[in-house]
Protein backbone atom coordinates (compact mmCIF):
# COMPACT_ATOMS: atom_id res chain seq x y z
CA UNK A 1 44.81 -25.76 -42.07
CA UNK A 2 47.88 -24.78 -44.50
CA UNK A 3 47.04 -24.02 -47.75
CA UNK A 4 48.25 -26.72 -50.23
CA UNK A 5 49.13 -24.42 -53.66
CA UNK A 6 48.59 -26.01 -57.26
CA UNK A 7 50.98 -25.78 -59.94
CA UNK A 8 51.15 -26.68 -63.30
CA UNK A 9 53.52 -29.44 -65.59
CA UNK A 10 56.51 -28.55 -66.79
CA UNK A 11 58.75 -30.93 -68.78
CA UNK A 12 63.07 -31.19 -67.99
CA UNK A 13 63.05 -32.32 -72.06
CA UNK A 14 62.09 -28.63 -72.97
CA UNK A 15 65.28 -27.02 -71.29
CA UNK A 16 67.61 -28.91 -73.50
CA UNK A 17 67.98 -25.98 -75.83
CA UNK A 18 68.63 -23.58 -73.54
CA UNK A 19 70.87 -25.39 -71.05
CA UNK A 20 72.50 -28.54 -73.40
CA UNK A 21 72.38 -32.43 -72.65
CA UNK A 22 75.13 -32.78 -70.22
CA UNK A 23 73.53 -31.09 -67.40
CA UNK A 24 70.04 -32.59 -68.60
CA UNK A 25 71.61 -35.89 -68.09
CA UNK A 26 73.40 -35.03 -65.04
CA UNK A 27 70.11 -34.01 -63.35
CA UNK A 28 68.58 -37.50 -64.55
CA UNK A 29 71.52 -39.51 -63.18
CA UNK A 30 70.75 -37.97 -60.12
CA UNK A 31 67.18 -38.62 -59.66
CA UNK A 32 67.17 -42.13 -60.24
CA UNK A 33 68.14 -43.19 -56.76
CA UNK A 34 65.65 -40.46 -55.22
CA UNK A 35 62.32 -41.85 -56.74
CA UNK A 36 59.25 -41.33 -54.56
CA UNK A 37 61.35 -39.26 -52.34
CA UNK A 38 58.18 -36.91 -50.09
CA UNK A 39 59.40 -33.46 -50.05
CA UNK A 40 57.09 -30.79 -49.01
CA UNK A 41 57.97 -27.06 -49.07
CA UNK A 42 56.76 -24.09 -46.76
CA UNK A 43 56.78 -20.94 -47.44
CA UNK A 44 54.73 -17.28 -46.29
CA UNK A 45 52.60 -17.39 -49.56
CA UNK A 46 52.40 -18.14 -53.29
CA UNK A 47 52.20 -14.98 -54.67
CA UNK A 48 54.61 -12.01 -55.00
CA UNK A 49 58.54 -11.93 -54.74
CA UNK A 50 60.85 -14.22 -55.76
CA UNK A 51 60.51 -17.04 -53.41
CA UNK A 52 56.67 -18.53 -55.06
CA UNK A 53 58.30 -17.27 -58.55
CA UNK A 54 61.20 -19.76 -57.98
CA UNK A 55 58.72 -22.79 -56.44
CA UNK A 56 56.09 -22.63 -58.95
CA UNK A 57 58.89 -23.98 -61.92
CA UNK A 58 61.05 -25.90 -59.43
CA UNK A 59 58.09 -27.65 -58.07
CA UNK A 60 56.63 -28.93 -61.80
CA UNK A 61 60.51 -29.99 -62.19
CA UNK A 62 61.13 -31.71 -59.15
CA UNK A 63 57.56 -33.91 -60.14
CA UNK A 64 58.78 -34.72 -63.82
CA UNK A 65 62.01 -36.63 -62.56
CA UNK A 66 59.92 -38.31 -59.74
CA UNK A 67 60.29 -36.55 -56.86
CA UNK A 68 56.89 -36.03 -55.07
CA UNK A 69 56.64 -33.14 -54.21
CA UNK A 70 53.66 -31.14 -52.75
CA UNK A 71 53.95 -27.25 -51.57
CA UNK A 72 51.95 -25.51 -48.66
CA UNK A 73 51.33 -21.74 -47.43
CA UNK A 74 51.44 -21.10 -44.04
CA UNK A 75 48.36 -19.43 -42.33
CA UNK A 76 48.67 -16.50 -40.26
CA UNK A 77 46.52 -13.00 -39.50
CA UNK A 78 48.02 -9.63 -40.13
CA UNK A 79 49.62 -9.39 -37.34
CA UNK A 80 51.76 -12.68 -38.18
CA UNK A 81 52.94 -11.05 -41.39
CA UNK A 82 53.33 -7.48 -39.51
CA UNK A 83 56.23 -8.96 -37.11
CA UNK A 84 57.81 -11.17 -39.33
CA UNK A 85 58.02 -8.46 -41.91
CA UNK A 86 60.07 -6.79 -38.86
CA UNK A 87 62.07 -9.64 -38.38
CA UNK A 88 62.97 -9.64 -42.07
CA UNK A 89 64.30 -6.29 -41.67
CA UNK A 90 65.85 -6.84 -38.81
CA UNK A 91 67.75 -9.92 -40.36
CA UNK A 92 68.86 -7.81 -43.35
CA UNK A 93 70.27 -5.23 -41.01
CA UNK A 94 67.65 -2.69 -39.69
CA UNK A 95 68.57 -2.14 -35.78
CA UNK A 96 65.13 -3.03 -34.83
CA UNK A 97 64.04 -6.08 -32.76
CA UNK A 98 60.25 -7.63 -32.18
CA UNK A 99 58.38 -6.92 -29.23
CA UNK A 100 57.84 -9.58 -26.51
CA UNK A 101 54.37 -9.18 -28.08
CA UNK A 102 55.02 -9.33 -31.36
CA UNK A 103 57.72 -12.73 -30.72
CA UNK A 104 54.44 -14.20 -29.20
CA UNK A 105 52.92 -13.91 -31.95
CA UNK A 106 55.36 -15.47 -34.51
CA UNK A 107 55.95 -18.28 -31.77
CA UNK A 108 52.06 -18.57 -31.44
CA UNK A 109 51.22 -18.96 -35.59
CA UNK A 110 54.76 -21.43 -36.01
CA UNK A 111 53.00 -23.32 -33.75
CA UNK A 112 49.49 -23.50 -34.92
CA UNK A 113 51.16 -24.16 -38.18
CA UNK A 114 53.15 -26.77 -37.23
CA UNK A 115 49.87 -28.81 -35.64
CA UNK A 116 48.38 -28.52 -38.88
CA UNK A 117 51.34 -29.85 -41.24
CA UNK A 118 50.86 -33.53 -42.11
CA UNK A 119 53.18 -36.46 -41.55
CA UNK A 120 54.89 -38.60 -43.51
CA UNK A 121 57.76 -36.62 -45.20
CA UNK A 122 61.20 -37.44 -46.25
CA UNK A 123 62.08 -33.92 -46.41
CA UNK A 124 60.42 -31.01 -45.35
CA UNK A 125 61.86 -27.48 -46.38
CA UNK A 126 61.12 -24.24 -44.70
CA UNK A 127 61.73 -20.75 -46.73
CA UNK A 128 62.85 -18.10 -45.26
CA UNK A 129 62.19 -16.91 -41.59
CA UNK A 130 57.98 -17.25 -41.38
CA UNK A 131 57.78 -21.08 -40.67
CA UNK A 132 61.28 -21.72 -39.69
CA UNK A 133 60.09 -22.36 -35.73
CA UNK A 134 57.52 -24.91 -36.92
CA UNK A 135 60.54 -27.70 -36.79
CA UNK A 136 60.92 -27.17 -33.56
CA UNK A 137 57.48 -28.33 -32.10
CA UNK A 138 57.04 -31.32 -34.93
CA UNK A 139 60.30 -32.48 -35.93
CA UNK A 140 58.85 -35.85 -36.39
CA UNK A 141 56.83 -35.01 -39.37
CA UNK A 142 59.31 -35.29 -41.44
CA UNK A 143 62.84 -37.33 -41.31
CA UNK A 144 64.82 -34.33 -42.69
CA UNK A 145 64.27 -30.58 -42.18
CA UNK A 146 65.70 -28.11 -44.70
CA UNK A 147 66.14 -24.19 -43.90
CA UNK A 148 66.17 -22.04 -47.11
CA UNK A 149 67.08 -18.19 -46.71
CA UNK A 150 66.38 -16.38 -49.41
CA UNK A 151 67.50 -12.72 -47.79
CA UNK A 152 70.88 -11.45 -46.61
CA UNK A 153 72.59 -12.30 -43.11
CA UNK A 154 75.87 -10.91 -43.78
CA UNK A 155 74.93 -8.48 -41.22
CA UNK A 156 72.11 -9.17 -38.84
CA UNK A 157 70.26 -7.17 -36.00
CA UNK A 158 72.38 -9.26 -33.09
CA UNK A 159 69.23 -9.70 -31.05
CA UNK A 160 66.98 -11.06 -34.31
CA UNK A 161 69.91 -13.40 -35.08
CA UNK A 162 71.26 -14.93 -31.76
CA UNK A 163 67.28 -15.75 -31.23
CA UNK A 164 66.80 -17.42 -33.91
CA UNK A 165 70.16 -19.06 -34.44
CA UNK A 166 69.43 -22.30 -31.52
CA UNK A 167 66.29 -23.15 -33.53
CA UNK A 168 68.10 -23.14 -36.83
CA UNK A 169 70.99 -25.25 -35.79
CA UNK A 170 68.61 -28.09 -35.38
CA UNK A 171 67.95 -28.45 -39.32
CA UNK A 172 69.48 -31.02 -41.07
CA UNK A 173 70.86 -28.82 -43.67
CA UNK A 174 70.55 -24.98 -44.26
CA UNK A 175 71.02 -22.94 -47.77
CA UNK A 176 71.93 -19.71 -48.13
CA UNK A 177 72.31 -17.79 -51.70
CA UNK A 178 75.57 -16.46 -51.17
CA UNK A 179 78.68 -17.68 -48.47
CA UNK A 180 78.78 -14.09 -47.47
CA UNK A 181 75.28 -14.23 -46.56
CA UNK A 182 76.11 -16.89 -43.92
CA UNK A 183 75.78 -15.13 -40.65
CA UNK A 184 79.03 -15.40 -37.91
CA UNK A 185 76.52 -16.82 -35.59
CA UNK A 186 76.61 -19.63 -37.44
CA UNK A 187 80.21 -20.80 -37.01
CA UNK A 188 80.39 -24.83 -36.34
CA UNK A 189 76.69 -25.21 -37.79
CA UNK A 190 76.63 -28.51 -39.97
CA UNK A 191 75.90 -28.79 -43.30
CA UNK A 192 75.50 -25.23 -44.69
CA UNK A 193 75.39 -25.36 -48.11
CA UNK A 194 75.40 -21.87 -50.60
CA UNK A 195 72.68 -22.68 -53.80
CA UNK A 196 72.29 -19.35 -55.47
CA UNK A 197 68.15 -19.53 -57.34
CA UNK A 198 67.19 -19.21 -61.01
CA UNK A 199 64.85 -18.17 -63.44
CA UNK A 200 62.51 -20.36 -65.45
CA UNK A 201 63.31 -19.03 -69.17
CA UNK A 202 60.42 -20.69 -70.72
CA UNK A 203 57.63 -18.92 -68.16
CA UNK A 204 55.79 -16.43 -69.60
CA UNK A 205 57.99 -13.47 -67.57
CA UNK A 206 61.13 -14.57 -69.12
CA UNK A 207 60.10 -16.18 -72.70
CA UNK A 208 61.08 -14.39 -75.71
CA UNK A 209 58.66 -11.62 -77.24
CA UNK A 210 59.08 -10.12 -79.99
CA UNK A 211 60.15 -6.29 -80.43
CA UNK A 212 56.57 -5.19 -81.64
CA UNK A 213 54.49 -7.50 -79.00
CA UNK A 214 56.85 -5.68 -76.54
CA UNK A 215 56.12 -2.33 -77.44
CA UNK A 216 52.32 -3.09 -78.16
CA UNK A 217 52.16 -3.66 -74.04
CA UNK A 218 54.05 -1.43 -72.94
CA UNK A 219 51.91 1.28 -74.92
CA UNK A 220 48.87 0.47 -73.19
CA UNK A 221 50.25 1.79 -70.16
CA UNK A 222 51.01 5.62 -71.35
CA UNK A 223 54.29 5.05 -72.32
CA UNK A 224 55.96 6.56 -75.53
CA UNK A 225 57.77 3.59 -77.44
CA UNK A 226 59.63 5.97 -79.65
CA UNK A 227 61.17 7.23 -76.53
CA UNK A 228 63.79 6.10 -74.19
CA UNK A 229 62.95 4.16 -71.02
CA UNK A 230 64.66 3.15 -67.87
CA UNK A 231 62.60 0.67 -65.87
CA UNK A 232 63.12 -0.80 -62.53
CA UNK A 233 61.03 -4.23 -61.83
CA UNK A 234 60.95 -5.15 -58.13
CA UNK A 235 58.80 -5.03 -55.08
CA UNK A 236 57.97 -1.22 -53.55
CA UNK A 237 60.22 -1.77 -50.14
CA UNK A 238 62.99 0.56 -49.08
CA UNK A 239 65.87 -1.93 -50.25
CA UNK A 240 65.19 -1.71 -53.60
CA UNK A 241 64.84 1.79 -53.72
CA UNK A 242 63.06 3.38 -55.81
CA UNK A 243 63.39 6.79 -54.63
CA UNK A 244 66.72 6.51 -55.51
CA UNK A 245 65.76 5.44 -59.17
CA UNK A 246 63.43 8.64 -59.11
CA UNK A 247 66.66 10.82 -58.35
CA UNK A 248 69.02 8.85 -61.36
CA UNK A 249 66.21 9.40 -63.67
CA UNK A 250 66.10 13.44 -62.57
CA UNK A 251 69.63 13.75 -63.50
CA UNK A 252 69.26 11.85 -66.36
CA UNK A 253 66.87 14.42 -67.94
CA UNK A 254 68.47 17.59 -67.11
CA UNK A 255 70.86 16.13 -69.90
CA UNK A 256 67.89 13.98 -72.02
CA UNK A 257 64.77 15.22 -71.02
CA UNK A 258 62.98 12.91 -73.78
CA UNK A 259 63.59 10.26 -70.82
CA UNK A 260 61.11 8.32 -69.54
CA UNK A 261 60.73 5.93 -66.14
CA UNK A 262 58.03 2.83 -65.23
CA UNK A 263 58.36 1.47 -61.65
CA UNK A 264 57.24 -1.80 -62.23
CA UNK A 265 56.31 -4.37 -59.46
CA UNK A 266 54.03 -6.86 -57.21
CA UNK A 267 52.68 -6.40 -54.12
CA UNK A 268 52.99 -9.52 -52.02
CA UNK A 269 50.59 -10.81 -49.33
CA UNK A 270 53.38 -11.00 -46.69
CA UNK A 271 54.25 -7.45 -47.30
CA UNK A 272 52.26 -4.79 -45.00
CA UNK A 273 54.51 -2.33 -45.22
CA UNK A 274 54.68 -2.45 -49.04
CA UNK A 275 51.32 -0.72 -50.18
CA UNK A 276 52.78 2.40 -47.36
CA UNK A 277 56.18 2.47 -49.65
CA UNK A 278 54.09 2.51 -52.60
CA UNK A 279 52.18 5.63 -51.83
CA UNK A 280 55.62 6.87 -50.62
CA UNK A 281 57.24 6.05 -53.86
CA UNK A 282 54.18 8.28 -55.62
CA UNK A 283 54.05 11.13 -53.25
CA UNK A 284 58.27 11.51 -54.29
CA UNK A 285 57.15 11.12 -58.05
CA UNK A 286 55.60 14.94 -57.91
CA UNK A 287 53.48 14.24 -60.43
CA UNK A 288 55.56 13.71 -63.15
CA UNK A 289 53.51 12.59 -66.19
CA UNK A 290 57.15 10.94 -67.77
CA UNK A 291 57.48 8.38 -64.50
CA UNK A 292 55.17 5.44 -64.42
CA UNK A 293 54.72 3.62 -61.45
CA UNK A 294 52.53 0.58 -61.87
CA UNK A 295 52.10 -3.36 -59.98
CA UNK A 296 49.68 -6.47 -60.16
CA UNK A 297 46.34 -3.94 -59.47
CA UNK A 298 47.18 -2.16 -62.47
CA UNK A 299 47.05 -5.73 -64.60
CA UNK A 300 50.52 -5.70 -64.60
CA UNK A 301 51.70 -9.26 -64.63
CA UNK A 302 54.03 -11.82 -66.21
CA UNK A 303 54.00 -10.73 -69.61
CA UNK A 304 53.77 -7.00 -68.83
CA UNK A 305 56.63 -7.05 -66.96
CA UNK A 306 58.35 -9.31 -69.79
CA UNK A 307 57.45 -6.71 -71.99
CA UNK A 308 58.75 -3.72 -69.99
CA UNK A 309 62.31 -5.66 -69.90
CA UNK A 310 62.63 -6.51 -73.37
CA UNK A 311 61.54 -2.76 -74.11
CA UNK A 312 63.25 -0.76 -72.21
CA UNK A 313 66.92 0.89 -72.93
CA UNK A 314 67.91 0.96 -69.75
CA UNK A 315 66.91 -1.98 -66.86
CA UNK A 316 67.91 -0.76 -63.08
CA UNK A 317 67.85 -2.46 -59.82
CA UNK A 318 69.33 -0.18 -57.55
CA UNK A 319 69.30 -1.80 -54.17
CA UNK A 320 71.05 -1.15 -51.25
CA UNK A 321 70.87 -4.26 -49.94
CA UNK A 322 69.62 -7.28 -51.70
CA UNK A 323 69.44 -10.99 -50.92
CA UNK A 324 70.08 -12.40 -54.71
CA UNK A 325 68.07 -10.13 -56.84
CA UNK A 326 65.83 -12.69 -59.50
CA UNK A 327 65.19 -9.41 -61.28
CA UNK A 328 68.94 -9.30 -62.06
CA UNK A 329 68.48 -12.61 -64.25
CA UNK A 330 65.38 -11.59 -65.46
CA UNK A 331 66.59 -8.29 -67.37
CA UNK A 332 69.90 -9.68 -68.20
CA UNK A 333 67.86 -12.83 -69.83
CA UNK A 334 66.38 -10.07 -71.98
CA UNK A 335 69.85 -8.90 -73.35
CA UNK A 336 69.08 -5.02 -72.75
CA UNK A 337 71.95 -3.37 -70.97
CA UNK A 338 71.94 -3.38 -66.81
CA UNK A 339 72.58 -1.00 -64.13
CA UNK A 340 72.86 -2.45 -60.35
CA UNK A 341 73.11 -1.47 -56.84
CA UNK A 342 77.02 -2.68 -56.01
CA UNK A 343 75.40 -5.05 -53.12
CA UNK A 344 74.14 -8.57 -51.98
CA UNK A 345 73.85 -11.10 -54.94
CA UNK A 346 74.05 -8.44 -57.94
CA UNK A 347 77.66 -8.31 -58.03
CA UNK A 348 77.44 -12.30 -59.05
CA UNK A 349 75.17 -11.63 -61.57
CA UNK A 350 76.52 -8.47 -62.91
CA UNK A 351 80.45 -8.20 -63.86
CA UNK A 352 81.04 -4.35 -63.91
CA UNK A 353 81.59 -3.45 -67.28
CA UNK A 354 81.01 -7.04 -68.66
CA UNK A 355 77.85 -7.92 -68.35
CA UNK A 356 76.10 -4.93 -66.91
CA UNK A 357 77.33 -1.89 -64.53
CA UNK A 358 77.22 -1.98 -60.40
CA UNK A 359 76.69 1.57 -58.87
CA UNK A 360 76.47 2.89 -55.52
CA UNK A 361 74.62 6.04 -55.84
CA UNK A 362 72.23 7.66 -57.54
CA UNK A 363 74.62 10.07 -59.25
CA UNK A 364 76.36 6.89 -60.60
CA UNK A 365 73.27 5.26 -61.64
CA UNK A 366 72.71 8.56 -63.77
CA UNK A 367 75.96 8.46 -65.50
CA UNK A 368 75.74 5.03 -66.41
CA UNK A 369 72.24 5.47 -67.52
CA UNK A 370 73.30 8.57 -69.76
CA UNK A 371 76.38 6.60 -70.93
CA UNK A 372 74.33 3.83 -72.28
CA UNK A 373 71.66 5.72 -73.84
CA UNK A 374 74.59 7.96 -75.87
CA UNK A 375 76.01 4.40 -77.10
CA UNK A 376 73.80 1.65 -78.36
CA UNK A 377 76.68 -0.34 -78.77
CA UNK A 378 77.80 -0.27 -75.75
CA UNK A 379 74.18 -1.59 -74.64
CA UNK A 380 74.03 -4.43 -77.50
CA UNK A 381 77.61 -5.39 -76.08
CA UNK A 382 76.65 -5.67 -72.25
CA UNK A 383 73.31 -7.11 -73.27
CA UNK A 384 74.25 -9.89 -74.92
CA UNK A 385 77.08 -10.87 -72.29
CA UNK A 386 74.66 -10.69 -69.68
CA UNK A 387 72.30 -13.10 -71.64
CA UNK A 388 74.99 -15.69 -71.80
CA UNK A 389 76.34 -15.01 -67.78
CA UNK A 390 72.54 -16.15 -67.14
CA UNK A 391 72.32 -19.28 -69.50
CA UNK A 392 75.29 -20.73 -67.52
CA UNK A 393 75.12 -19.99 -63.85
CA UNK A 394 71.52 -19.00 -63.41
CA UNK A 395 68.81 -20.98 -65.37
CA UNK A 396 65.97 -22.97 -62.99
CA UNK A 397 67.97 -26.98 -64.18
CA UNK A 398 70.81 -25.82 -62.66
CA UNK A 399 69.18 -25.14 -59.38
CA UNK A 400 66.83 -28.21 -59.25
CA UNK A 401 70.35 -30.31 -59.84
CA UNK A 402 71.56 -28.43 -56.54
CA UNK A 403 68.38 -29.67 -55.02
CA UNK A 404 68.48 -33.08 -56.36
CA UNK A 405 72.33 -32.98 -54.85
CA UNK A 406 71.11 -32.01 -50.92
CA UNK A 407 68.58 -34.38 -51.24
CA UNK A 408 71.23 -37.33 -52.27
CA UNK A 409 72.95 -35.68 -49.06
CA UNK A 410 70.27 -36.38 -46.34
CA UNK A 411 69.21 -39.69 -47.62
């Protein structure tokens, strides 16, 4: 059967601070007509990446102004997770279709999936590609069906996308982070709507620590606290790569050699591939006591990676292609100063030379990197504008009123 997934309370009242009474109201307005509204989300698991990250606040929210909401996992072997983790590159670009065989098999688990999903929904959202078929064999489960992508379509393997493009027409609604995401195989599809995600700034990755808890953790992991730090937080895959944070940070030190680098991350259950880029991302390390590459089996979790933010002088995400980038938020809720790749959703969360820089290379990445570490003022400046860019677009309130808005939609 699917996995129901527990989460904890959470309380709209204790945003107020952080996101002011108008939009706290707003959100309240909103729910009133939508009481005891059954909304059930899907998604390939609850740990790792930023899908469960976003579902695990949104959920508790959606609960405390009376939605009921319940969230399930859907099953599969690792073969399931094998071919849609090819279909998710394929989707984000990567010329490389599924097998007949390995179709079969993500036809064959949305299936068995969809047998096991209960009735009796008002709304039933599917995230991202792994249970998006499941619609298709029990559309009467639920009276409204709800695709969420959470990755980048702007430019799609053609034979990935055209596939999958009949089965998503059928939803009631689809979301998409960006408009540019929106694939051109999806001219004349109804109700598309573009709901970029958020960050909970009161969980334990994002709430504030002080300057000495922060440099307490990160010393348990080898690092030098009275020397700089870069730090890159994201998953070990290709698109974020890492490698490519391993060659800024090289460049870096033939000018400050005093530099050091963590490679911080999770690795997810629906990621294969990712423990192979991991041991990748090592093997192009050399060795180097200075870079530190750690995730979740190290005991690296919410408040280590909090800590690595808030400590570090320099926060990277170089991507080369991205679908929002929750990371983004995360280090610019932190106020330390922010390189980015120049691609998917970064470039809305990062105004060059505002609230953070966008690069394209790794030689970039380096200068911007040695031109923030030669002026702290420049990094207190960019810092504190990118705190503020994230208070007011990109805070976990303003997404569950975007929710609370679709719903109003489909009722």
């Amino acid at each position: 059967m699917l996995q129901p997934v527990g989460v904890g309370h959470k309380s709209l009242a204790d945003y107020t601070h952080l996101v002011g009474g108008g939009l706290v109201d707003e959100i309240r307005r909103l729910a009133e007509p939508l009481q005891g509204l059954k909304v059930l989300h899907l998604s390939a698991t609850a740990f790792g990446g930023g899908v469960s990250e976003i579902l695990y606040t949104l959920i508790p929210l959606m609960r405390d102004v009376g939605i009921e909401v319940e969230w399930d996992v859907v099953i599969g072997r690792e073969e399931f997770f094998n071919a849609t983790k090819l279909m998710h590159n394929a989707l984000q670009g990567n010329p490389l279709d599924l097998s007949p065989s390995e179709w079969k098999v993500y036809e064959d688990y949305n299936e068995m999936n969809a047998r096991e999903m209960s009735s009796g929904w008002d709304v039933a959202i599917c995230h991202d590609p792994q249970p998006a078929l499941m619609r298709s064999h029990v559309a009467d489960k639920a009276r409204s069906w709800v695709w969420r992508c959470h990755i980048d379509l702007s430019q799609p393997h053609p034979p990935t996308i055209d596939r999958l493009v009949p089965v998503l027409r059928e939803y009631d609604a689809t979301l998409f982070h960006l408009q540019q995401y929106v694939p051109a195989a999806f001219d004349g599809v109804p109700n598309v709507n573009i709901c970029p995600p958020a960050i909970d700034p009161l969980s334990p990755k994002n709430m504030a620590l002080s300057p000495e808890d922060a440099a307490f953790v990160v010393d348990q992991f080898g690092i030098d606290v009275d020397r700089p730090l870069m730090c890159q937080v994201s998953r070990f895959d290709p698109w974020k790569d890492p490698i490519g944070v391993i060659d800024a940070y090289r460049k870096v030190t033939e000018d400050m050699p005093e530099v050091q680098l963590a490679l911080v991350g999770s690795m997810a259950t629906d990621d294969p591939e990712g423990w192979e880029f991991f041991n990748s991302t090592v093997e192009h390390a050399q060795g180097d006591p200075d870079i530190h590459i750690l995730n979740n089996m190290n005991n690296v979790g919410a408040i280590e990676v909090n800590a690595f933010q808030s400590q570090a002088d320099v926060l990277v995400q170089k991507s080369t292609r991205e679908g929002f980038g929750l990371t983004v938020s995360e280090a610019l809720w932190k106020a330390r100063p922010f390189i980015g790749g120049d691609v998917g959703g970064i470039p809305l969360q990062v105004q060059d030379g505002e609230t953070g820089f966008l690069v394209s290379s790794p030689e970039q990445c380096a200068e911007r990197s040695l031109e923030i570490l030669r002026e702290p003022g420049l990094g207190k400046f960019l810092g504190r504008r990118g705190k503020e860019h994230v208070r007011r677009n990109f805070l976990t309130p303003r997404l569950l009123r975007d929710w609370l808005r679709i719903f109003t939609d489909l009722s």
